[in-house]
Each structure stands twice: as C-alpha cells, then as structure tokens.
N, C-alpha and C. Protein backbone atom coordinates (compact mmCIF):
# COMPACT_ATOMS: atom_id res chain seq x y z
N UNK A 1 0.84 -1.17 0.00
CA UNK A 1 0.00 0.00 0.00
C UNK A 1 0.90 1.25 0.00
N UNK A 2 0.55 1.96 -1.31
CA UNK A 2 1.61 3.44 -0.66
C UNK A 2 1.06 4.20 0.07
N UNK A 3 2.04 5.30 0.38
CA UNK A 3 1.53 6.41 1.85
C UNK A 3 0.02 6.86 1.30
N UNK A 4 -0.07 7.21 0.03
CA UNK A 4 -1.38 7.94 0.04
C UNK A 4 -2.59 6.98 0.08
N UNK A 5 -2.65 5.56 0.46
CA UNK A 5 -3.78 5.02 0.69
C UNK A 5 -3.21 4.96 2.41
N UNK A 6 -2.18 5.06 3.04
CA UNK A 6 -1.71 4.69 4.06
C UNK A 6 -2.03 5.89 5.26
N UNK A 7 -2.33 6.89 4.48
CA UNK A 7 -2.37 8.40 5.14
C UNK A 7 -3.76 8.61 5.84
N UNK A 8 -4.24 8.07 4.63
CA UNK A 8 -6.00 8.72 5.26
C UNK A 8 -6.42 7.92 6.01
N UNK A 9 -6.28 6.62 5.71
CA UNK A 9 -6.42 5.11 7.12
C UNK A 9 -5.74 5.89 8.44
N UNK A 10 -4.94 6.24 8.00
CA UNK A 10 -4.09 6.73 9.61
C UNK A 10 -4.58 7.67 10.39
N UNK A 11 -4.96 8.30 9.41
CA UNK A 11 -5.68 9.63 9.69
C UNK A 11 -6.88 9.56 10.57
N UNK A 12 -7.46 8.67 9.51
CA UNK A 12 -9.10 8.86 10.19
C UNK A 12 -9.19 7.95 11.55
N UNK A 13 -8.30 6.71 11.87
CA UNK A 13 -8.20 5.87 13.04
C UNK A 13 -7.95 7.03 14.21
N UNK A 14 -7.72 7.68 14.03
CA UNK A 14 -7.34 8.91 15.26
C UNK A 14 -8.25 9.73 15.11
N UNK A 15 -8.95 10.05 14.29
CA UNK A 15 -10.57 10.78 13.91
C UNK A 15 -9.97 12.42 13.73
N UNK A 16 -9.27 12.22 12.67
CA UNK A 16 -8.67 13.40 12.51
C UNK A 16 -8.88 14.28 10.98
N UNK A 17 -8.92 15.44 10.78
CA UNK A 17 -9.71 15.41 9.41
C UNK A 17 -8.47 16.12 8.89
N UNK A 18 -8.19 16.38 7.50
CA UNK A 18 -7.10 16.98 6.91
C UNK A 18 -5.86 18.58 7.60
N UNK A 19 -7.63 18.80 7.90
CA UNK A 19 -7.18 20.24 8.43
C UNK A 19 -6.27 19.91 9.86
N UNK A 20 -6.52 18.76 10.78
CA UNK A 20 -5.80 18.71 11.71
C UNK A 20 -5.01 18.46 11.51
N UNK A 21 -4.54 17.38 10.62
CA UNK A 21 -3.38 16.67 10.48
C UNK A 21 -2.03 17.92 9.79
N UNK A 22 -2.75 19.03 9.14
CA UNK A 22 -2.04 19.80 8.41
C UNK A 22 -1.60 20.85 9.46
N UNK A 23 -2.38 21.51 10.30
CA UNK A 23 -1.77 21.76 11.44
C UNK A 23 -1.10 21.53 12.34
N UNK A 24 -1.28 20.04 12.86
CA UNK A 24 0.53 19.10 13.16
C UNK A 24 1.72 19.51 12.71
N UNK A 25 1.49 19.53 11.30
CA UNK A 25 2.65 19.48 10.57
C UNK A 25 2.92 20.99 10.09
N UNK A 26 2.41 22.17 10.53
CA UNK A 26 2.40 23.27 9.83
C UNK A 26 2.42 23.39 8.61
N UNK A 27 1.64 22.85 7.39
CA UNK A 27 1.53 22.51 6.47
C UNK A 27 0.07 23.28 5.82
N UNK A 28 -0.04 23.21 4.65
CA UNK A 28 -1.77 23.53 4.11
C UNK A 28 -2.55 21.91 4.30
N UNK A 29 -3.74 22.28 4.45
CA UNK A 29 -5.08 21.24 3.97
C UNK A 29 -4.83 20.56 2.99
N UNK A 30 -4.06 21.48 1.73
CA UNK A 30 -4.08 21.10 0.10
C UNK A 30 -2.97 20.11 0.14
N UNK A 31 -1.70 20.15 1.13
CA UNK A 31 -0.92 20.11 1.01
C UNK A 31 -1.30 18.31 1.24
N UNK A 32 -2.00 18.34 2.40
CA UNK A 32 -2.08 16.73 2.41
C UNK A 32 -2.98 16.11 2.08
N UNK A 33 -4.22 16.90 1.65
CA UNK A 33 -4.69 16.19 0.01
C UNK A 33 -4.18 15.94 -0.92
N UNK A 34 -3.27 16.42 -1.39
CA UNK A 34 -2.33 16.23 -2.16
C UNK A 34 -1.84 14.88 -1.72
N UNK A 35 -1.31 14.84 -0.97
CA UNK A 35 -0.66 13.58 -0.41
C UNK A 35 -1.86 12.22 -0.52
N UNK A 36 -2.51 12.62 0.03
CA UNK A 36 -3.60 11.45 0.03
C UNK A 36 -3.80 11.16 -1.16
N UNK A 37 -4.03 12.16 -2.38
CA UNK A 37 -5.01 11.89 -3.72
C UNK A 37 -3.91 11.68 -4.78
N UNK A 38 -2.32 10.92 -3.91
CA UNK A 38 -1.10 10.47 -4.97
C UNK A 38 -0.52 11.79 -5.59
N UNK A 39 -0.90 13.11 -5.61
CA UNK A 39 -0.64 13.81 -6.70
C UNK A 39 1.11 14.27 -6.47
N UNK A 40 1.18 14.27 -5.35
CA UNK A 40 2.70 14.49 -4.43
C UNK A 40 3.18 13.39 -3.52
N UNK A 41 4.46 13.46 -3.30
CA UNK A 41 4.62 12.31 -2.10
C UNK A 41 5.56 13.27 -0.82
N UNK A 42 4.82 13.21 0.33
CA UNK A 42 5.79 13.86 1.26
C UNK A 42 7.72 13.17 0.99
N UNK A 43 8.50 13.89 1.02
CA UNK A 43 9.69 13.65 1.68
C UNK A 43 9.84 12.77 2.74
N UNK A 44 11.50 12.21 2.54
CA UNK A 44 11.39 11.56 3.84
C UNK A 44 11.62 12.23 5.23
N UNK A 45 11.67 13.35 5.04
CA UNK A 45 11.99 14.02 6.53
C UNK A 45 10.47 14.54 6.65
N UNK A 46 9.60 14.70 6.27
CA UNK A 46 7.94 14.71 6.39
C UNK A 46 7.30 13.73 6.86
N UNK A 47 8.13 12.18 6.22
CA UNK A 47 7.11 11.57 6.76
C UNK A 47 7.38 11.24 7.88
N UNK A 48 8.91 11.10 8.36
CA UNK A 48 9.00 11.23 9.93
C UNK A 48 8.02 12.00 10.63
N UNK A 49 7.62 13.08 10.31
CA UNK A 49 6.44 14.42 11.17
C UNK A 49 5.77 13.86 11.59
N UNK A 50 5.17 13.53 10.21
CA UNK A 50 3.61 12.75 10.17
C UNK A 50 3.60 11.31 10.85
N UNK A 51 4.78 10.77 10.95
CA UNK A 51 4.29 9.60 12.13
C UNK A 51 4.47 10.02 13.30
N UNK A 52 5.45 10.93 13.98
CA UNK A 52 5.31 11.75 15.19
C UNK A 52 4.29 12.58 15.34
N UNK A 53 3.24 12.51 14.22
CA UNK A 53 1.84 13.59 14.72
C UNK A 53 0.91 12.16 14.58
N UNK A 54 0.97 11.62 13.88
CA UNK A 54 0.08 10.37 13.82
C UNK A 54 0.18 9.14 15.28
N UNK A 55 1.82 9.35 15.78
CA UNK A 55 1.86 8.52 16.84
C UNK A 55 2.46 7.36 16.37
N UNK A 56 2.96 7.12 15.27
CA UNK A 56 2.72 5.82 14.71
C UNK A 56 4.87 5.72 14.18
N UNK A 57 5.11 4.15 14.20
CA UNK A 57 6.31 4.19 13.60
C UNK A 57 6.50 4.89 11.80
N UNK A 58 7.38 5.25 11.53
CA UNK A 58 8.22 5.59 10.62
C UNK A 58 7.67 4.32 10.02
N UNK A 59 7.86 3.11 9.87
CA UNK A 59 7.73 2.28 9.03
C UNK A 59 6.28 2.36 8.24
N UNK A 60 5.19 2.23 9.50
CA UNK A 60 4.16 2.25 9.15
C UNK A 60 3.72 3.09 8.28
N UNK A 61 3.99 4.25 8.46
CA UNK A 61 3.42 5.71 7.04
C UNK A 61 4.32 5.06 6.23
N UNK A 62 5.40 4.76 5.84
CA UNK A 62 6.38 4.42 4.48
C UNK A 62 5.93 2.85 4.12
N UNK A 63 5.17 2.62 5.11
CA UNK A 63 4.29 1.09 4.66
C UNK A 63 5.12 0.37 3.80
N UNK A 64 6.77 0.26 4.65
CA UNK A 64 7.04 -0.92 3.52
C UNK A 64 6.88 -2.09 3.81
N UNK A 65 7.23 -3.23 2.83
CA UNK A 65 6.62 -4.53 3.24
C UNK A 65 7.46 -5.16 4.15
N UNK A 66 6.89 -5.80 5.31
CA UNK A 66 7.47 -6.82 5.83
C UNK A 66 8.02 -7.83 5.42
N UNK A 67 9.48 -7.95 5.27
CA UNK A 67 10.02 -9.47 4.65
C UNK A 67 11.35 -9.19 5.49
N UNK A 68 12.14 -10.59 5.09
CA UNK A 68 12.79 -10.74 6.21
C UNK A 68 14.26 -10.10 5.81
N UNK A 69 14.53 -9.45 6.52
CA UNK A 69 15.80 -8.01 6.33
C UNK A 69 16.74 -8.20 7.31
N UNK A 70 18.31 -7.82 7.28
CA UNK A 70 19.37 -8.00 8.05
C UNK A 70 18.96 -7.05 9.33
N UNK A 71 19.05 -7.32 10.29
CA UNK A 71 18.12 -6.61 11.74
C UNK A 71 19.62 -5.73 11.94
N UNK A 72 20.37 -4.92 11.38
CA UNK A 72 21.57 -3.99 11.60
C UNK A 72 21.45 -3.04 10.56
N UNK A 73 21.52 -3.33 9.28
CA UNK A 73 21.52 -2.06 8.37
C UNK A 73 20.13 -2.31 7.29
N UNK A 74 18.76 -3.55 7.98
CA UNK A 74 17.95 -3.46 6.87
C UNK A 74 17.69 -3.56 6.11
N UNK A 75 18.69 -4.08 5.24
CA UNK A 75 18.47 -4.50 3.90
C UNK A 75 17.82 -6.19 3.29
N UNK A 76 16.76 -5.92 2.52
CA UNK A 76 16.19 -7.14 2.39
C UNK A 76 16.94 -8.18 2.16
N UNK A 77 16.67 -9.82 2.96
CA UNK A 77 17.29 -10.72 2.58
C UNK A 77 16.97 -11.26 0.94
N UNK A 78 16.13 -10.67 0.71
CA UNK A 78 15.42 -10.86 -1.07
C UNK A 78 16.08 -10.16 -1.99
N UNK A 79 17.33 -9.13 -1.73
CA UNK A 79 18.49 -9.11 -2.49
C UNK A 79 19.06 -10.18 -3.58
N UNK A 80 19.36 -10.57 -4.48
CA UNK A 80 20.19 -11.41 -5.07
C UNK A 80 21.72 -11.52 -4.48
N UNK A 81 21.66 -12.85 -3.81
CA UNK A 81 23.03 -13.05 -3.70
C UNK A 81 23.44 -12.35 -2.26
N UNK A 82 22.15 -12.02 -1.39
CA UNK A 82 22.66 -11.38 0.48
C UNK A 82 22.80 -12.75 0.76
N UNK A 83 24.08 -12.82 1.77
CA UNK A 83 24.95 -13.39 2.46
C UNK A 83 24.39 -13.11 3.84
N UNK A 84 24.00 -14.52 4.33
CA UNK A 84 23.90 -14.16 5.85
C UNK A 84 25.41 -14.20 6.33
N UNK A 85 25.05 -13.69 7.83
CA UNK A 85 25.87 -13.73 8.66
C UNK A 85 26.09 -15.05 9.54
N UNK A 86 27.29 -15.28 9.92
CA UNK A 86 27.59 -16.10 11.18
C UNK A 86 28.11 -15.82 12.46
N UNK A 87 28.15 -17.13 13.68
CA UNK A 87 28.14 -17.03 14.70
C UNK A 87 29.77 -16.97 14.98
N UNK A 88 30.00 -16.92 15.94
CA UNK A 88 31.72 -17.35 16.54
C UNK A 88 31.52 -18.69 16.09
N UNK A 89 30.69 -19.71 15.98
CA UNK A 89 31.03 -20.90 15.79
C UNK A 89 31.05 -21.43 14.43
N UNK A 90 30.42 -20.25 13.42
CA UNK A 90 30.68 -20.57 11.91
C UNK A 90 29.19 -20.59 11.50
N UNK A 91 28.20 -21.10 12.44
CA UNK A 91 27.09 -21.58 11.76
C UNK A 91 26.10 -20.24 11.80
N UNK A 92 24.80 -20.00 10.39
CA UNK A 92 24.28 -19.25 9.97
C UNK A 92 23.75 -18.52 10.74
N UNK A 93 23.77 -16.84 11.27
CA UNK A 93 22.69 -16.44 12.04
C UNK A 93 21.82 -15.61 10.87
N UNK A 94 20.60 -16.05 11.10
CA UNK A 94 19.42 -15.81 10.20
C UNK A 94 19.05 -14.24 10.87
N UNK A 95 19.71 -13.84 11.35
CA UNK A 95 19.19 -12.33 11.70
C UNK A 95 20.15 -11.39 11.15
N UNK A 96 20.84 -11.56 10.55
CA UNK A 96 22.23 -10.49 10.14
C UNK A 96 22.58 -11.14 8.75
N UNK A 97 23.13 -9.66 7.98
CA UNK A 97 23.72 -9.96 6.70
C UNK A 97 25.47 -10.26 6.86
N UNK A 98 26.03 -10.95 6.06
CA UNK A 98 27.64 -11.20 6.68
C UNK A 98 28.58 -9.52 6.44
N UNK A 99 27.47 -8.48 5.66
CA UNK A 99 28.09 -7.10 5.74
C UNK A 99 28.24 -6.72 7.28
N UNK A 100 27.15 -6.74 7.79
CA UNK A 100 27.27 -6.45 8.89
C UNK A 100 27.82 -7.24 10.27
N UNK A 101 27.69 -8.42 10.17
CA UNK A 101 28.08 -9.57 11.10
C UNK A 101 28.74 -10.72 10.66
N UNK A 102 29.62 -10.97 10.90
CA UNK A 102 30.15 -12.37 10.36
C UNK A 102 31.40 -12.76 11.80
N UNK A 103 31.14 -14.03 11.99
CA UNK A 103 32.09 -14.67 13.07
C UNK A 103 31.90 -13.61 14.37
N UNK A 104 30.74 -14.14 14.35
CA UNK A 104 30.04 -13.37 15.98
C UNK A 104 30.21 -11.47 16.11
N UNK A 105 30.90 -11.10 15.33
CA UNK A 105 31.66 -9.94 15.40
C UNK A 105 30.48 -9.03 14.40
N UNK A 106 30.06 -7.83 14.94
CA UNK A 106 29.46 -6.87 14.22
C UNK A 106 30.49 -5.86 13.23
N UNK A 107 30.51 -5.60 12.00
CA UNK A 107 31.54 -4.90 11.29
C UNK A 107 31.78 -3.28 11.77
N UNK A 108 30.46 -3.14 12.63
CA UNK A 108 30.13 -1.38 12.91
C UNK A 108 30.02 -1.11 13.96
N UNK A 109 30.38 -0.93 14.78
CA UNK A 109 30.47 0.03 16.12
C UNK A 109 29.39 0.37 16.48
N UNK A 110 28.93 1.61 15.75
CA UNK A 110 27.06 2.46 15.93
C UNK A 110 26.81 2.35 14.74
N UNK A 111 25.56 3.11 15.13
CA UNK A 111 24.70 2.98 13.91
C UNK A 111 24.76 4.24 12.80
N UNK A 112 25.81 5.15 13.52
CA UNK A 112 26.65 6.45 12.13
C UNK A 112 27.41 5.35 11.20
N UNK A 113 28.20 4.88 11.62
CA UNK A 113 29.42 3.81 11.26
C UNK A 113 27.94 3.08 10.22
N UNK A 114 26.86 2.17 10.42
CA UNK A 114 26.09 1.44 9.40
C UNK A 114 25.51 2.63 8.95
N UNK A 115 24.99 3.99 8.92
CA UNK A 115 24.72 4.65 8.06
C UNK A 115 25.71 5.05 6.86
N UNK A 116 26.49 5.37 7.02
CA UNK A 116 27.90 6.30 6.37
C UNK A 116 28.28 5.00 5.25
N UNK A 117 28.57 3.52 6.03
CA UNK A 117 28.91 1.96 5.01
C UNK A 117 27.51 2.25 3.74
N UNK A 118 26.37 2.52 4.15
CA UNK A 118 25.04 1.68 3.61
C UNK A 118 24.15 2.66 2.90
N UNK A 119 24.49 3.87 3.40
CA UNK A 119 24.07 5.13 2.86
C UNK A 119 24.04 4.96 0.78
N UNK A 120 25.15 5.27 0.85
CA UNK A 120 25.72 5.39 -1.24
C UNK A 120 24.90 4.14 -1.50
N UNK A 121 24.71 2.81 -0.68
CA UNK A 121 24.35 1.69 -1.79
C UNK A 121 22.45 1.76 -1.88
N UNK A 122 22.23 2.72 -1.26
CA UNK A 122 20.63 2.56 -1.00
C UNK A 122 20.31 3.94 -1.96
N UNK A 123 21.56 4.97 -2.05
CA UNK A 123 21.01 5.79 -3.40
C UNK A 123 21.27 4.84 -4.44
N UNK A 124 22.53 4.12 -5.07
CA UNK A 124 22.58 3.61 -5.75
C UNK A 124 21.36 2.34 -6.02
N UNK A 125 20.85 2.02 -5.18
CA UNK A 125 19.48 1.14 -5.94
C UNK A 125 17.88 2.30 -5.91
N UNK A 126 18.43 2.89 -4.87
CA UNK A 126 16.75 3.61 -5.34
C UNK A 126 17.08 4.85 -6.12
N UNK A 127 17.87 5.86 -6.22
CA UNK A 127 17.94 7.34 -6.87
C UNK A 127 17.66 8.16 -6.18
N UNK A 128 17.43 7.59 -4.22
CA UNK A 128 16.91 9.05 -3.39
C UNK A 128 18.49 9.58 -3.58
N UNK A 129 18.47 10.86 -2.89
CA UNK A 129 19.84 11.76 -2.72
C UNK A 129 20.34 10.95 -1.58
N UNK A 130 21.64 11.22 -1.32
CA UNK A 130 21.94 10.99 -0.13
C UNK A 130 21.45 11.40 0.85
N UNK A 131 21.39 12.75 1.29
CA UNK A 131 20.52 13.43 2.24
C UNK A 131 19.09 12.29 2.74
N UNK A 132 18.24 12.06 1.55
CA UNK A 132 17.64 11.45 1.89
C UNK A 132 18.16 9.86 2.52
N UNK A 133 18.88 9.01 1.88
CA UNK A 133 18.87 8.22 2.39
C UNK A 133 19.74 8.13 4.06
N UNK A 134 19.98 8.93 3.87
CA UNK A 134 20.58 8.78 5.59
C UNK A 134 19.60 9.31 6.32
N UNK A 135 18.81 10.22 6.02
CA UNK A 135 17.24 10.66 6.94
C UNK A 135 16.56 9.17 6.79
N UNK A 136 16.40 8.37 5.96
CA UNK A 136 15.68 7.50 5.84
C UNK A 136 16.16 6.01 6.72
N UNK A 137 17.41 6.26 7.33
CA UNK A 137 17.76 5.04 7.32
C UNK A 137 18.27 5.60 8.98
N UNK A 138 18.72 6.61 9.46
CA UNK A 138 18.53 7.10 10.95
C UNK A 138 16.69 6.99 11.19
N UNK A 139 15.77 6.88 10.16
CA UNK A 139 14.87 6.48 10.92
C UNK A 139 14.10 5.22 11.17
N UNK A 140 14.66 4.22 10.16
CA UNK A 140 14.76 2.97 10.26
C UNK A 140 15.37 1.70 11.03
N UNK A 141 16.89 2.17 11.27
CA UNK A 141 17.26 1.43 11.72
C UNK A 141 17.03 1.25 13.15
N UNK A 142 16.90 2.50 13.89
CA UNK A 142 16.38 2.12 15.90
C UNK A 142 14.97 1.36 15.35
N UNK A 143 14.38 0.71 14.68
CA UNK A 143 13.48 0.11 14.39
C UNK A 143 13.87 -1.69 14.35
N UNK A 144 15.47 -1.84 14.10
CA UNK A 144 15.96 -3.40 14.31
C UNK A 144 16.34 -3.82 15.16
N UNK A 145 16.36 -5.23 15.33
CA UNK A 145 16.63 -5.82 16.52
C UNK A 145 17.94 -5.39 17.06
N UNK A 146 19.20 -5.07 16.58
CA UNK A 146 20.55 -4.74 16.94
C UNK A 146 20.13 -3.31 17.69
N UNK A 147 19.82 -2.33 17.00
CA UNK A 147 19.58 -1.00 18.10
C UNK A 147 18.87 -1.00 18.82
N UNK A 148 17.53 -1.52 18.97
CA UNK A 148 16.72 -1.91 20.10
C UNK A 148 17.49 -2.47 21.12
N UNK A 149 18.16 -3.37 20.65
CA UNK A 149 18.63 -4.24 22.02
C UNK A 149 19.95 -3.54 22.61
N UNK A 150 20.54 -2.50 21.66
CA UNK A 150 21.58 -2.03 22.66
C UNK A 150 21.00 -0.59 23.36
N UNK A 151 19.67 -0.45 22.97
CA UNK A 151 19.08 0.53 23.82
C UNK A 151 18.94 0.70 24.92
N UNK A 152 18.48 -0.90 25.35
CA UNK A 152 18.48 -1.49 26.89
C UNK A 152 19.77 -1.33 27.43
C-alpha cells in the first residue's frame, strides 16, 4: 500500500480530518490532500512528522513490506546473492547480513558507522539523494533488533 492510501487510514483511526493533520505538521489542507489523492509524495523528513503527529512508527506511514531483512543495516534478505551472517562458531545467524556480522563480530560500532557503510548503496538502488537516504535510514534502523537491544 503506498503512503497515500496509508495516510487517510491513519488519519481517520485517530478521527482526525485533513485540516488537523495539516496543522501538526504546519503545512496547508491542500498540502495533504495532495498527499492522500497520490498527486505528491511527502519527503522523507515529512514523513518522519507525520508519524510523530500520527503517533505511529516511521515504518508504518512508508508502509514498507514486511520481509525478512538483516536486523543492523535493513536490507532485504530478497536481495540477489545477500549473504547471511555467522556465529563465533561458523554456523548461519538468520538475523544479520555477513556485511554487517560475520564470526560473531558486528563490522560497525554504531549505527553512524552502518549509516555512512550503507548510505551510497541505497542511493545507488533507489535514486533518493543521499541526504535522503541517511534521513531515511537514521529512521529505520532504531526500528531493528541490533539498536533496540543495545538501547536497553
């Protein structure tokens, strides 16, 4: 589903009508009709807003699909040719790509260090700018199991 069928569902579950949602965001009415009726697509530093006015994760407004992705830098295991990762003991961990993890050992420190590696290859398959993809991917990744758990 893209954002603009994803927007107004969101919207209205909170019983909110254009005009509110556009005031959240200091934005026009038109602005997120627009959004809703496909004619524009918010940015990715917008749609961060709009899930901090909606309440809702980053993922959810960018409604991408659930499939199963390296839980450190995100990237779908439905790649051609992603390499899992392994343990200290050699054998497969199904939660990590071997970019990021291999022989128990994480390749990155924080999560600047997996932005800065992962950044260029996510313009290079989609065409966002860089700018964008590092807004896009500082708001993705505290969303995987690796930053969650060193949150605690």
């Amino acid at each position: 589903m893209a954002i603009n069928d994803v927007l107004p569902q969101l919207r209205k579950e909170r019983n909110m009508t254009q005009g509110d949602l556009a005031k959240k965001l200091y934005v026009t009415r038109q602005a997120v009709s627009r959004w809703e009726n496909g004619e524009t697509t918010p940015n990715i530093d917008m749609a961060k807003l709009i899930a901090i006015a909606l309440d809702v994760p980053i993922m959810r407004v960018l409604d991408l699909p659930e499939e199963p992705a390296c839980q450190c830098c995100g990237t779908p295991f439905s790649v051609p040719n992603m390499p899992k990762g392994a343990d200290a003991d050699g054998t497969e961990n199904p939660n990590y790509c071997k970019w990021c993890y291999d022989q128990g050992e994480f390749a990155s420190a924080t999560m600047d260090d997996v932005i800065e590696k992962s950044a260029p290859y996510l313009v290079q398959a989609t065409g966002v700018t860089l700018d964008e993809a590092v807004s896009f991917m500082g708001a993705m990744l505290p969303t995987l199991k690796r930053w969650k758990e060193e949150e605690k």
